[in-house]
PDB file of N, CA and C in Angstrom:
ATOM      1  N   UNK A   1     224.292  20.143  54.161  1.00  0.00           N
ATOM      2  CA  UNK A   1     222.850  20.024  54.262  1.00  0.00           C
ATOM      3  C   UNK A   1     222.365  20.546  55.612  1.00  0.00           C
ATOM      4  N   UNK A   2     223.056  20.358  56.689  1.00  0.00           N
ATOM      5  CA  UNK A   2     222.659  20.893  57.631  1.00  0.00           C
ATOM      6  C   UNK A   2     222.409  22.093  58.085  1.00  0.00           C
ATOM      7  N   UNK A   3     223.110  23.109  57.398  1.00  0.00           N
ATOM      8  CA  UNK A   3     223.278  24.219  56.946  1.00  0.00           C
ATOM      9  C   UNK A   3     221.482  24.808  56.504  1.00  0.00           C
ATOM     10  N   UNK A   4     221.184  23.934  55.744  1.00  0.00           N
ATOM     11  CA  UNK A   4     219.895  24.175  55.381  1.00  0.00           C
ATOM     12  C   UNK A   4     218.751  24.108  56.213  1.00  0.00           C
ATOM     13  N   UNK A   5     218.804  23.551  56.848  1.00  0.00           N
ATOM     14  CA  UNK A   5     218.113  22.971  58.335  1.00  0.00           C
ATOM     15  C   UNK A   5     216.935  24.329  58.833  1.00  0.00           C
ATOM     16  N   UNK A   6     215.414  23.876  58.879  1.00  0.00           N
ATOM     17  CA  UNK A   6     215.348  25.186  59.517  1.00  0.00           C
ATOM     18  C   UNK A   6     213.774  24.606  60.332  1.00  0.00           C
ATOM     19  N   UNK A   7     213.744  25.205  61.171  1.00  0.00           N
ATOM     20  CA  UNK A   7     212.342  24.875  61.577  1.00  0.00           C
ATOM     21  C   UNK A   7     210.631  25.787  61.390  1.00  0.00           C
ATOM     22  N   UNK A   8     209.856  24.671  61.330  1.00  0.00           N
ATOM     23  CA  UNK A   8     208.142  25.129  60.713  1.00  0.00           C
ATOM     24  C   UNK A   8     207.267  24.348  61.398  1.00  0.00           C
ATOM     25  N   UNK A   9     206.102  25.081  60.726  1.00  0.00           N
ATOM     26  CA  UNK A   9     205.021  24.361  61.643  1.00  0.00           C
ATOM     27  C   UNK A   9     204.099  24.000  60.607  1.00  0.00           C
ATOM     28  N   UNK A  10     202.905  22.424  61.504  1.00  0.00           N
ATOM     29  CA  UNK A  10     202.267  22.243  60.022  1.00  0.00           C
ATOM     30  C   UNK A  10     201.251  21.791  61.160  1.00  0.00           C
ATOM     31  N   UNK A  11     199.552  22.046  60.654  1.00  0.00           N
ATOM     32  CA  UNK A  11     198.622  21.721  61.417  1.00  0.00           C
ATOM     33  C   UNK A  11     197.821  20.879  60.708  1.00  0.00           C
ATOM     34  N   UNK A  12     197.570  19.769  61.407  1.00  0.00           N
ATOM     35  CA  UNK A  12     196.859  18.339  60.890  1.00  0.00           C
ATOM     36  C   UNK A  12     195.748  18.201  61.749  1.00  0.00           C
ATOM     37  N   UNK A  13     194.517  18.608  61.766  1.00  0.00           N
ATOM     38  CA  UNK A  13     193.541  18.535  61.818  1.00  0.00           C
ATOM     39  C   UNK A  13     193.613  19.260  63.113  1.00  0.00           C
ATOM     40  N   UNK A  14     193.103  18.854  64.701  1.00  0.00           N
ATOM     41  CA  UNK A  14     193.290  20.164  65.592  1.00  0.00           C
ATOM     42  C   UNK A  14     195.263  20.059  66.558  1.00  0.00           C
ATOM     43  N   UNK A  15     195.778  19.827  65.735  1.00  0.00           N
ATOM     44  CA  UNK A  15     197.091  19.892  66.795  1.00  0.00           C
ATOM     45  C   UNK A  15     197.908  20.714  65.343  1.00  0.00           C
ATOM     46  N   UNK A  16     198.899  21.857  66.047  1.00  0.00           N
ATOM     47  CA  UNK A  16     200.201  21.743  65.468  1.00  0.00           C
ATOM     48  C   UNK A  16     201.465  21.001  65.265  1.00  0.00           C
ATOM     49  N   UNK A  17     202.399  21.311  64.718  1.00  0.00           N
ATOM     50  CA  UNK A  17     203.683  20.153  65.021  1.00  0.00           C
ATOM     51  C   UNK A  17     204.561  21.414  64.412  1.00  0.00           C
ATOM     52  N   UNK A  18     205.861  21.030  65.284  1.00  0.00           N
ATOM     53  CA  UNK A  18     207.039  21.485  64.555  1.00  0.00           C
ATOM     54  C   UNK A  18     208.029  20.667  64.121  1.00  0.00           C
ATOM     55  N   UNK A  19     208.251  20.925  63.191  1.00  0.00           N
ATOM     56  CA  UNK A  19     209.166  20.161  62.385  1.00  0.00           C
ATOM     57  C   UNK A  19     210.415  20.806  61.836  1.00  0.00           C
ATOM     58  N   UNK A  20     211.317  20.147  61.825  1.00  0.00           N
ATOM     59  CA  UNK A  20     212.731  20.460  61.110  1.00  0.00           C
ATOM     60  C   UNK A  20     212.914  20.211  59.711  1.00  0.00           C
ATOM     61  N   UNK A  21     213.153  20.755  58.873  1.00  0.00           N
ATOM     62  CA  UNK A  21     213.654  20.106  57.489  1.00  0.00           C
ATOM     63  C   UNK A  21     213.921  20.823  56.318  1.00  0.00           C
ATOM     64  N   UNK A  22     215.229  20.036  55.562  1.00  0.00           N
ATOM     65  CA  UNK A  22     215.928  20.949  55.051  1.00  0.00           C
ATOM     66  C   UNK A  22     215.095  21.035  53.620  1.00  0.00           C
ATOM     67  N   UNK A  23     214.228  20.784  53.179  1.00  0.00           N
ATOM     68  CA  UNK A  23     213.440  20.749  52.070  1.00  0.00           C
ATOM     69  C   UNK A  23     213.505  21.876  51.566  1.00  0.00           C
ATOM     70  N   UNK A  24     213.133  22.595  50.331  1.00  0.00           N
ATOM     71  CA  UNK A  24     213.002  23.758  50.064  1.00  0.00           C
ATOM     72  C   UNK A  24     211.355  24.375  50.392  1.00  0.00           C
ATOM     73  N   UNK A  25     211.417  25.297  50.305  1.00  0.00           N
ATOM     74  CA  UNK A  25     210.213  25.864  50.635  1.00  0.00           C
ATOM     75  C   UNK A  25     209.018  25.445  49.943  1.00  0.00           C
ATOM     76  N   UNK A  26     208.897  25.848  48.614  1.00  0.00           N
ATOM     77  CA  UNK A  26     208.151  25.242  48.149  1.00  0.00           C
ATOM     78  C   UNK A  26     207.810  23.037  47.981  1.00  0.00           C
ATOM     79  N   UNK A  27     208.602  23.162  48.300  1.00  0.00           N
ATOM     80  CA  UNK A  27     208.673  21.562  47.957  1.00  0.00           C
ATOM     81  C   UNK A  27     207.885  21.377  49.041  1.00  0.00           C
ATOM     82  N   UNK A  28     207.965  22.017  50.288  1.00  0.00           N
ATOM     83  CA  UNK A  28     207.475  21.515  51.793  1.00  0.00           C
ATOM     84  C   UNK A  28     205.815  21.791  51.561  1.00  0.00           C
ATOM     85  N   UNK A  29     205.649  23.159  51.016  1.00  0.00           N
ATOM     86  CA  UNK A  29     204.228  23.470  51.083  1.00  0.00           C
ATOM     87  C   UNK A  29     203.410  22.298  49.884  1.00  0.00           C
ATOM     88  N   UNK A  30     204.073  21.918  49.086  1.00  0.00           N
ATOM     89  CA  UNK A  30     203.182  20.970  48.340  1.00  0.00           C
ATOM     90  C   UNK A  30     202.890  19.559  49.170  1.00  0.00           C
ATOM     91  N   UNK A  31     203.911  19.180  49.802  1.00  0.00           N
ATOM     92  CA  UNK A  31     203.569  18.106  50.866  1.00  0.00           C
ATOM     93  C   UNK A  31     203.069  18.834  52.340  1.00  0.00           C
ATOM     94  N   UNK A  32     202.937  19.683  52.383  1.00  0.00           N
ATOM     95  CA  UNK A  32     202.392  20.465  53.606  1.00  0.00           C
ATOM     96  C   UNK A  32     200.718  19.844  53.093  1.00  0.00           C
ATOM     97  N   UNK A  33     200.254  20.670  51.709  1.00  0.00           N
ATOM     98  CA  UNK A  33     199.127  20.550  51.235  1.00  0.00           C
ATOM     99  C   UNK A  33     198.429  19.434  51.187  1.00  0.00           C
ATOM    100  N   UNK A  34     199.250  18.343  50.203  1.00  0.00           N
ATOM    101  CA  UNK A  34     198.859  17.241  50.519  1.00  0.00           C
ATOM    102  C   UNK A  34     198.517  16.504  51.815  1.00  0.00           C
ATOM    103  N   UNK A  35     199.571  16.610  52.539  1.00  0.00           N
ATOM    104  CA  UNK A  35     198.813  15.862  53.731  1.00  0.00           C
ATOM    105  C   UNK A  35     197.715  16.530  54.422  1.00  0.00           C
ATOM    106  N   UNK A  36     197.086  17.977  54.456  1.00  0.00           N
ATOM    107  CA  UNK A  36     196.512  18.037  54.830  1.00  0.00           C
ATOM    108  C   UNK A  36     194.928  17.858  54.014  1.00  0.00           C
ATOM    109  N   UNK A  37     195.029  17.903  52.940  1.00  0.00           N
ATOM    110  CA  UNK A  37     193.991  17.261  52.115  1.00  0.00           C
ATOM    111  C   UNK A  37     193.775  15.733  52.523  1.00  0.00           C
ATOM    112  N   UNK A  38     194.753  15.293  52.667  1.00  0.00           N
ATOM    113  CA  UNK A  38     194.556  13.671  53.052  1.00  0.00           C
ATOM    114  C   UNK A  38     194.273  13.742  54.293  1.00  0.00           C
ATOM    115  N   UNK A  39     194.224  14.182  55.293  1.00  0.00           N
ATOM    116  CA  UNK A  39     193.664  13.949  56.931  1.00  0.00           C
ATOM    117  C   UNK A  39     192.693  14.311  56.881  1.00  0.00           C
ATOM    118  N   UNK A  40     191.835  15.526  56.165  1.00  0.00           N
ATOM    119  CA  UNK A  40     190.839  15.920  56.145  1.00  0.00           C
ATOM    120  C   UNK A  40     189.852  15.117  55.294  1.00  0.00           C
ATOM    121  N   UNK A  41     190.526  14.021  54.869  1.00  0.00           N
ATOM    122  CA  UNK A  41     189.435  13.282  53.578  1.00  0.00           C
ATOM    123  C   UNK A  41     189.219  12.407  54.809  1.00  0.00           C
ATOM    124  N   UNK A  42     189.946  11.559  56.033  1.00  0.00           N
ATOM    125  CA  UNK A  42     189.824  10.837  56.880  1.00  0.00           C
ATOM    126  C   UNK A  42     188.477  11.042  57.618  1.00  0.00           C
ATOM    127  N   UNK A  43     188.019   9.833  58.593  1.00  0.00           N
ATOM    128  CA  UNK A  43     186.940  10.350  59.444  1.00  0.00           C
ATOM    129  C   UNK A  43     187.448  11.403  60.149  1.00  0.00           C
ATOM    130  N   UNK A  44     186.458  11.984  60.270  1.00  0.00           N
ATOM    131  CA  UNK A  44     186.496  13.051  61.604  1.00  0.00           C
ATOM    132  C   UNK A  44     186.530  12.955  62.834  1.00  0.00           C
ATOM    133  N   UNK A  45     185.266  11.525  63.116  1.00  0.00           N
ATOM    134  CA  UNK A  45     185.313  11.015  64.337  1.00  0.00           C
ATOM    135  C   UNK A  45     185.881  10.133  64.757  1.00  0.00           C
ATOM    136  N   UNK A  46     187.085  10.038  63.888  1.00  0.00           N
ATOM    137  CA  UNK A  46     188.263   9.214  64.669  1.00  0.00           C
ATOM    138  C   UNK A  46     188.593  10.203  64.910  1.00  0.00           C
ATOM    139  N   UNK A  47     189.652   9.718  66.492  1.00  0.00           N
ATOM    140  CA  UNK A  47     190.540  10.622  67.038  1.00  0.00           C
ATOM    141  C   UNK A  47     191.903  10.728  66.174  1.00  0.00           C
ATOM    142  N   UNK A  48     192.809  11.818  66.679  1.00  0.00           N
ATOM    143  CA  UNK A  48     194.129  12.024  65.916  1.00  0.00           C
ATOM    144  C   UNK A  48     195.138  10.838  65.419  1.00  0.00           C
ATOM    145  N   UNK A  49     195.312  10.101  66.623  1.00  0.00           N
ATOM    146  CA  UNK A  49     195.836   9.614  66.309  1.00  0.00           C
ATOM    147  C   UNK A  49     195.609   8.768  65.863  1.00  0.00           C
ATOM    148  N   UNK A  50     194.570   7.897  65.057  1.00  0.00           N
ATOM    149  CA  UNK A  50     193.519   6.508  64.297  1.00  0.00           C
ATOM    150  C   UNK A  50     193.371   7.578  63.212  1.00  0.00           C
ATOM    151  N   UNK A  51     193.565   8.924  63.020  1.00  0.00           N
ATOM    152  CA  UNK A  51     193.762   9.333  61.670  1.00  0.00           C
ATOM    153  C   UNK A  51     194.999   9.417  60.904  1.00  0.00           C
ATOM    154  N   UNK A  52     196.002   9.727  61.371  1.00  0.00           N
ATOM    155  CA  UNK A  52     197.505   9.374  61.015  1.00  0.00           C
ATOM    156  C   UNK A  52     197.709   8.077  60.824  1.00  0.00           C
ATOM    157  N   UNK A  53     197.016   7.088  61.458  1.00  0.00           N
ATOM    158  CA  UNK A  53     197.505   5.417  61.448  1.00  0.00           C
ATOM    159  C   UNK A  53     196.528   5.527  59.713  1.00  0.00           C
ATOM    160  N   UNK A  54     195.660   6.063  59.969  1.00  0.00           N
ATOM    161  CA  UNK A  54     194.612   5.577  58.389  1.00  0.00           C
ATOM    162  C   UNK A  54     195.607   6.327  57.284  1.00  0.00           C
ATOM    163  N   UNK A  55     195.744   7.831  57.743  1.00  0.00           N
ATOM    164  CA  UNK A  55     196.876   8.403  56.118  1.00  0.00           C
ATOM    165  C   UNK A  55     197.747   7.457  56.077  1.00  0.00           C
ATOM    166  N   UNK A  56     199.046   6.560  57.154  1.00  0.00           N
ATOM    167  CA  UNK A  56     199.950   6.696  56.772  1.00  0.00           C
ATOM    168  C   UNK A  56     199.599   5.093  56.027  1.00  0.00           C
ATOM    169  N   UNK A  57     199.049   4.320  56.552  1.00  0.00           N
ATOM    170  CA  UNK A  57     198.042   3.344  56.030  1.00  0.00           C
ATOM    171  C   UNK A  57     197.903   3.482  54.091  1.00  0.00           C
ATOM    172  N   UNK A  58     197.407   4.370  53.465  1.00  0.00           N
ATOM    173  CA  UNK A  58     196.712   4.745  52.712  1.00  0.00           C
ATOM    174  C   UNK A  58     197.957   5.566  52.005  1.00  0.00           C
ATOM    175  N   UNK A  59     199.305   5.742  52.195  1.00  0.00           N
ATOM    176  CA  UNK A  59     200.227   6.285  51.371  1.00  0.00           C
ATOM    177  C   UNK A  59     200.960   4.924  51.489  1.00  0.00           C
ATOM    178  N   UNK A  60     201.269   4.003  52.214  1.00  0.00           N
ATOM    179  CA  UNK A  60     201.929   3.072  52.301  1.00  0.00           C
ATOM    180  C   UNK A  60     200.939   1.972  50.804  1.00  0.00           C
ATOM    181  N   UNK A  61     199.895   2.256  50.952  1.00  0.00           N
ATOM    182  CA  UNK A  61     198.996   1.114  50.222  1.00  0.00           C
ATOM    183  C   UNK A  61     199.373   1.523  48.524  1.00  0.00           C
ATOM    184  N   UNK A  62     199.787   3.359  48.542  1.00  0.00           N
ATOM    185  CA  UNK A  62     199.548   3.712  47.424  1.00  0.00           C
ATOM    186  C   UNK A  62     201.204   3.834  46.754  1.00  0.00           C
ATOM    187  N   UNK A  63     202.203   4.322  47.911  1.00  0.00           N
ATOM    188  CA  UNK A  63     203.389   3.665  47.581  1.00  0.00           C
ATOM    189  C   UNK A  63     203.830   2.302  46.881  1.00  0.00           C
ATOM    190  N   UNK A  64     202.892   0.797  47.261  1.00  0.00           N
ATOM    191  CA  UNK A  64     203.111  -0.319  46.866  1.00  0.00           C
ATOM    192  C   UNK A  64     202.830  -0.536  45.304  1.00  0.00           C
ATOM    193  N   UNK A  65     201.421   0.356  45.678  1.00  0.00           N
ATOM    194  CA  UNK A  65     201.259   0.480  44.190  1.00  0.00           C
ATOM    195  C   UNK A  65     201.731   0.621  43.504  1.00  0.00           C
ATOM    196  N   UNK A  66     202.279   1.981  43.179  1.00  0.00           N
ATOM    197  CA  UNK A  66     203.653   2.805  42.085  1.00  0.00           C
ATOM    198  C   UNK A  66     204.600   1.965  42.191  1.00  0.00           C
ATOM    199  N   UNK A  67     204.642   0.916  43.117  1.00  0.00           N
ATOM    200  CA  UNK A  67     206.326   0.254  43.393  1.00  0.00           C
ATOM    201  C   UNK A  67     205.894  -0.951  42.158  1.00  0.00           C
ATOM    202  N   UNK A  68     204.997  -1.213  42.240  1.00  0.00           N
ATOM    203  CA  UNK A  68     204.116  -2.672  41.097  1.00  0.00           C
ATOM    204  C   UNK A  68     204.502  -1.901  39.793  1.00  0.00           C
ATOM    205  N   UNK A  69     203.922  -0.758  39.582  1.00  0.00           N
ATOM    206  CA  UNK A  69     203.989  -0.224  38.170  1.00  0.00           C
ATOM    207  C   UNK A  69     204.803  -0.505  37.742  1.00  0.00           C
ATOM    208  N   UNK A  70     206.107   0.896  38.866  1.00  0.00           N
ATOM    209  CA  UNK A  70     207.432   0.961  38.001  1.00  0.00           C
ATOM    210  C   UNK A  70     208.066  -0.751  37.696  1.00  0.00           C
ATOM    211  N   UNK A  71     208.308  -1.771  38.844  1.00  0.00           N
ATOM    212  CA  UNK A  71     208.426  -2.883  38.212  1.00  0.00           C
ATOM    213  C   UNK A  71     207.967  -3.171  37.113  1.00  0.00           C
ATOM    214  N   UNK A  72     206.797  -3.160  37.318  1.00  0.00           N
ATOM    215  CA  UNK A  72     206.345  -3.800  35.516  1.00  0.00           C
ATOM    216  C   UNK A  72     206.793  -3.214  34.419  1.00  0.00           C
ATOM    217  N   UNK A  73     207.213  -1.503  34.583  1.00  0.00           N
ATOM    218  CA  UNK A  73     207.558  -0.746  33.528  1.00  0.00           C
ATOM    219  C   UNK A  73     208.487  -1.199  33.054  1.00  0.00           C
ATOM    220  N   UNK A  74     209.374  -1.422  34.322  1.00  0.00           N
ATOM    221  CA  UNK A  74     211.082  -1.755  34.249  1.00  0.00           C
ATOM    222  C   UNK A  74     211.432  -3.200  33.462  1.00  0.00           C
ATOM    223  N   UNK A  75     210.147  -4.009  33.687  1.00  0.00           N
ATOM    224  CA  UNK A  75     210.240  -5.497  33.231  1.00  0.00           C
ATOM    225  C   UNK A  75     210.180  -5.565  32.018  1.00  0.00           C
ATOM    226  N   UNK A  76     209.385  -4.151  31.061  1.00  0.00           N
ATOM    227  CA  UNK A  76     208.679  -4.038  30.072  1.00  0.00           C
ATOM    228  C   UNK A  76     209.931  -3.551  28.953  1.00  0.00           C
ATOM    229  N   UNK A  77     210.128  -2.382  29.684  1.00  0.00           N
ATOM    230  CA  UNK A  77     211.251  -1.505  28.836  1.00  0.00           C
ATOM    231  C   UNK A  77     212.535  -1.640  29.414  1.00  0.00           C
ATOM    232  N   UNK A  78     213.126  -2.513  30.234  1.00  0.00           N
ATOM    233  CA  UNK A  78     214.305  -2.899  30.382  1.00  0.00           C
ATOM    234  C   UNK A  78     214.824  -1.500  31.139  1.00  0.00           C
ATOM    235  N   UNK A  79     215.940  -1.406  31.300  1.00  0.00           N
ATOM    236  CA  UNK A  79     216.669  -0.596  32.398  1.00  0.00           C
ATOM    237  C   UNK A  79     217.436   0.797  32.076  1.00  0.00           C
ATOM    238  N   UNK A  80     216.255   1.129  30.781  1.00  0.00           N
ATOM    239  CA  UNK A  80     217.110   1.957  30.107  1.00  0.00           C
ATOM    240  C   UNK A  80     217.355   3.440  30.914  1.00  0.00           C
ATOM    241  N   UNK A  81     215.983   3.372  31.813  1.00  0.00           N
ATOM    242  CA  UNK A  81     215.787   4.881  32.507  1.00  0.00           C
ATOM    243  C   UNK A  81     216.871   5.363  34.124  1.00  0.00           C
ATOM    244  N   UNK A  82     217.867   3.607  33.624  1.00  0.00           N
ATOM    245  CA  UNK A  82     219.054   4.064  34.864  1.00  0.00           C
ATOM    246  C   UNK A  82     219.644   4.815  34.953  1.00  0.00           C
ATOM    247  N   UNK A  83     219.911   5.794  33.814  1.00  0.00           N
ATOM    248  CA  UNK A  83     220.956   6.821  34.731  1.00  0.00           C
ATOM    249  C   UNK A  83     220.281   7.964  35.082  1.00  0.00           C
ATOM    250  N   UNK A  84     219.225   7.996  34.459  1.00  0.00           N
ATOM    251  CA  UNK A  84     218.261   9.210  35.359  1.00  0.00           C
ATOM    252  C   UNK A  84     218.117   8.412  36.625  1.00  0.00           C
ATOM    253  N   UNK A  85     217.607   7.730  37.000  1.00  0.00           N
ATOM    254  CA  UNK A  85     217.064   6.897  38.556  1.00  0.00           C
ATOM    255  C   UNK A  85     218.412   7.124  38.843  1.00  0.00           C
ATOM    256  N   UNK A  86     219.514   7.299  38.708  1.00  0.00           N
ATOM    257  CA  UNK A  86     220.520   7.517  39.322  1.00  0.00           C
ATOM    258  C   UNK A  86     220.761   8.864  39.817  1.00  0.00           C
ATOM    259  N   UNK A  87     220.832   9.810  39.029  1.00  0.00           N
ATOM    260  CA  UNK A  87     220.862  11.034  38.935  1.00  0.00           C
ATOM    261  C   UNK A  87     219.358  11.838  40.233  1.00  0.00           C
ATOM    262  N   UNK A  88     218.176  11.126  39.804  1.00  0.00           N
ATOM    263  CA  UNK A  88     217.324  11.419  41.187  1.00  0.00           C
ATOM    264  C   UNK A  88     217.938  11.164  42.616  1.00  0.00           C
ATOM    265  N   UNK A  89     217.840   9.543  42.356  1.00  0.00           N
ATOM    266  CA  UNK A  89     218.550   9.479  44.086  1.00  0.00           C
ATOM    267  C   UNK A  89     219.432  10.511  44.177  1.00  0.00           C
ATOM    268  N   UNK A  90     220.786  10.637  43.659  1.00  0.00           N
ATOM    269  CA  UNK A  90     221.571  11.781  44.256  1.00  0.00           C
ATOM    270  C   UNK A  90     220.623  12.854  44.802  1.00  0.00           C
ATOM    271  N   UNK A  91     219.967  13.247  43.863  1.00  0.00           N
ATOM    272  CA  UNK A  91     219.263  15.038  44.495  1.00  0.00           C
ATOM    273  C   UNK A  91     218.372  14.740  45.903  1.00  0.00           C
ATOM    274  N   UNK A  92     217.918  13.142  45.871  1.00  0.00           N
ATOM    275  CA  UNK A  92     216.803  13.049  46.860  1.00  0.00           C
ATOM    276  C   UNK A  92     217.258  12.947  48.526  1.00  0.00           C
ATOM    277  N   UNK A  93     218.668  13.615  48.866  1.00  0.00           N
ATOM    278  CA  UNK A  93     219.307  13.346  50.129  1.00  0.00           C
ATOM    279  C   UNK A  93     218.172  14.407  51.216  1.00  0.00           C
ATOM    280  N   UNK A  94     217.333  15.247  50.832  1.00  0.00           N
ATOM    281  CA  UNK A  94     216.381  15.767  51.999  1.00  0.00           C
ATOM    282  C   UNK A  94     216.042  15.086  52.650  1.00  0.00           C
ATOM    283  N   UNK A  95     215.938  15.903  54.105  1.00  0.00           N
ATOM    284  CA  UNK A  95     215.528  15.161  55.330  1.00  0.00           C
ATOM    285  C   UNK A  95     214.469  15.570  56.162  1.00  0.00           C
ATOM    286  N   UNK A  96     213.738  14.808  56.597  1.00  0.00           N
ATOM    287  CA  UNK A  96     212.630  15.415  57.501  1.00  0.00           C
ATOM    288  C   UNK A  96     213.177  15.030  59.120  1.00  0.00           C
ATOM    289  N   UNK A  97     213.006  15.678  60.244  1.00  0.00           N
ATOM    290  CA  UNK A  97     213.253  15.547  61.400  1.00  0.00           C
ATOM    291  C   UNK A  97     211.923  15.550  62.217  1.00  0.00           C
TER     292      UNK A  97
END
């Protein structure tokens, strides 16, 4: 994996950042996109950093969410969708730096 490793840049409202990560290309630009749709939905006149505390705020709120669903799904239809959920984790070893 390390092998894969490469460095980019991603701009969140007025700062750049560089970042490391072995993601594939496309995979990065769809979360490239997203987050920047989501900082830009934020106030403006908060400063940078009270806008990152609100996204990460606001993926954490929406993470809990999906975490409620799939429970309930799982409670509903029993555990049948384990060996796929197995088979994801394996592929999901990408890393962000």
């Amino acid at each position: 994996m390390e092998d894969n490793i490469r460095e980019t840049r991603i701009t969140l409202g007025s700062k750049t950042y560089l970042l490391r990560t072995a993601l594939a290309a496309d995979k990065f630009s769809d979360i490239v996109a997203f987050s920047q749709k989501l900082f830009a939905s934020l106030d403006p006149k908060a400063d940078q950093e009270k806008r990152f505390l609100l996204g990460w705020m606001y993926m954490a709120y929406k993470l809990q969410q999906i975490q409620g669903k799939l429970t309930d799904m799982i409670d509903k239809y029993g555990d049948a969708a384990a060996p796929q959920a197995a088979a994801d984790k394996k592929d999901s070893g990408e890393k962000y730096q």
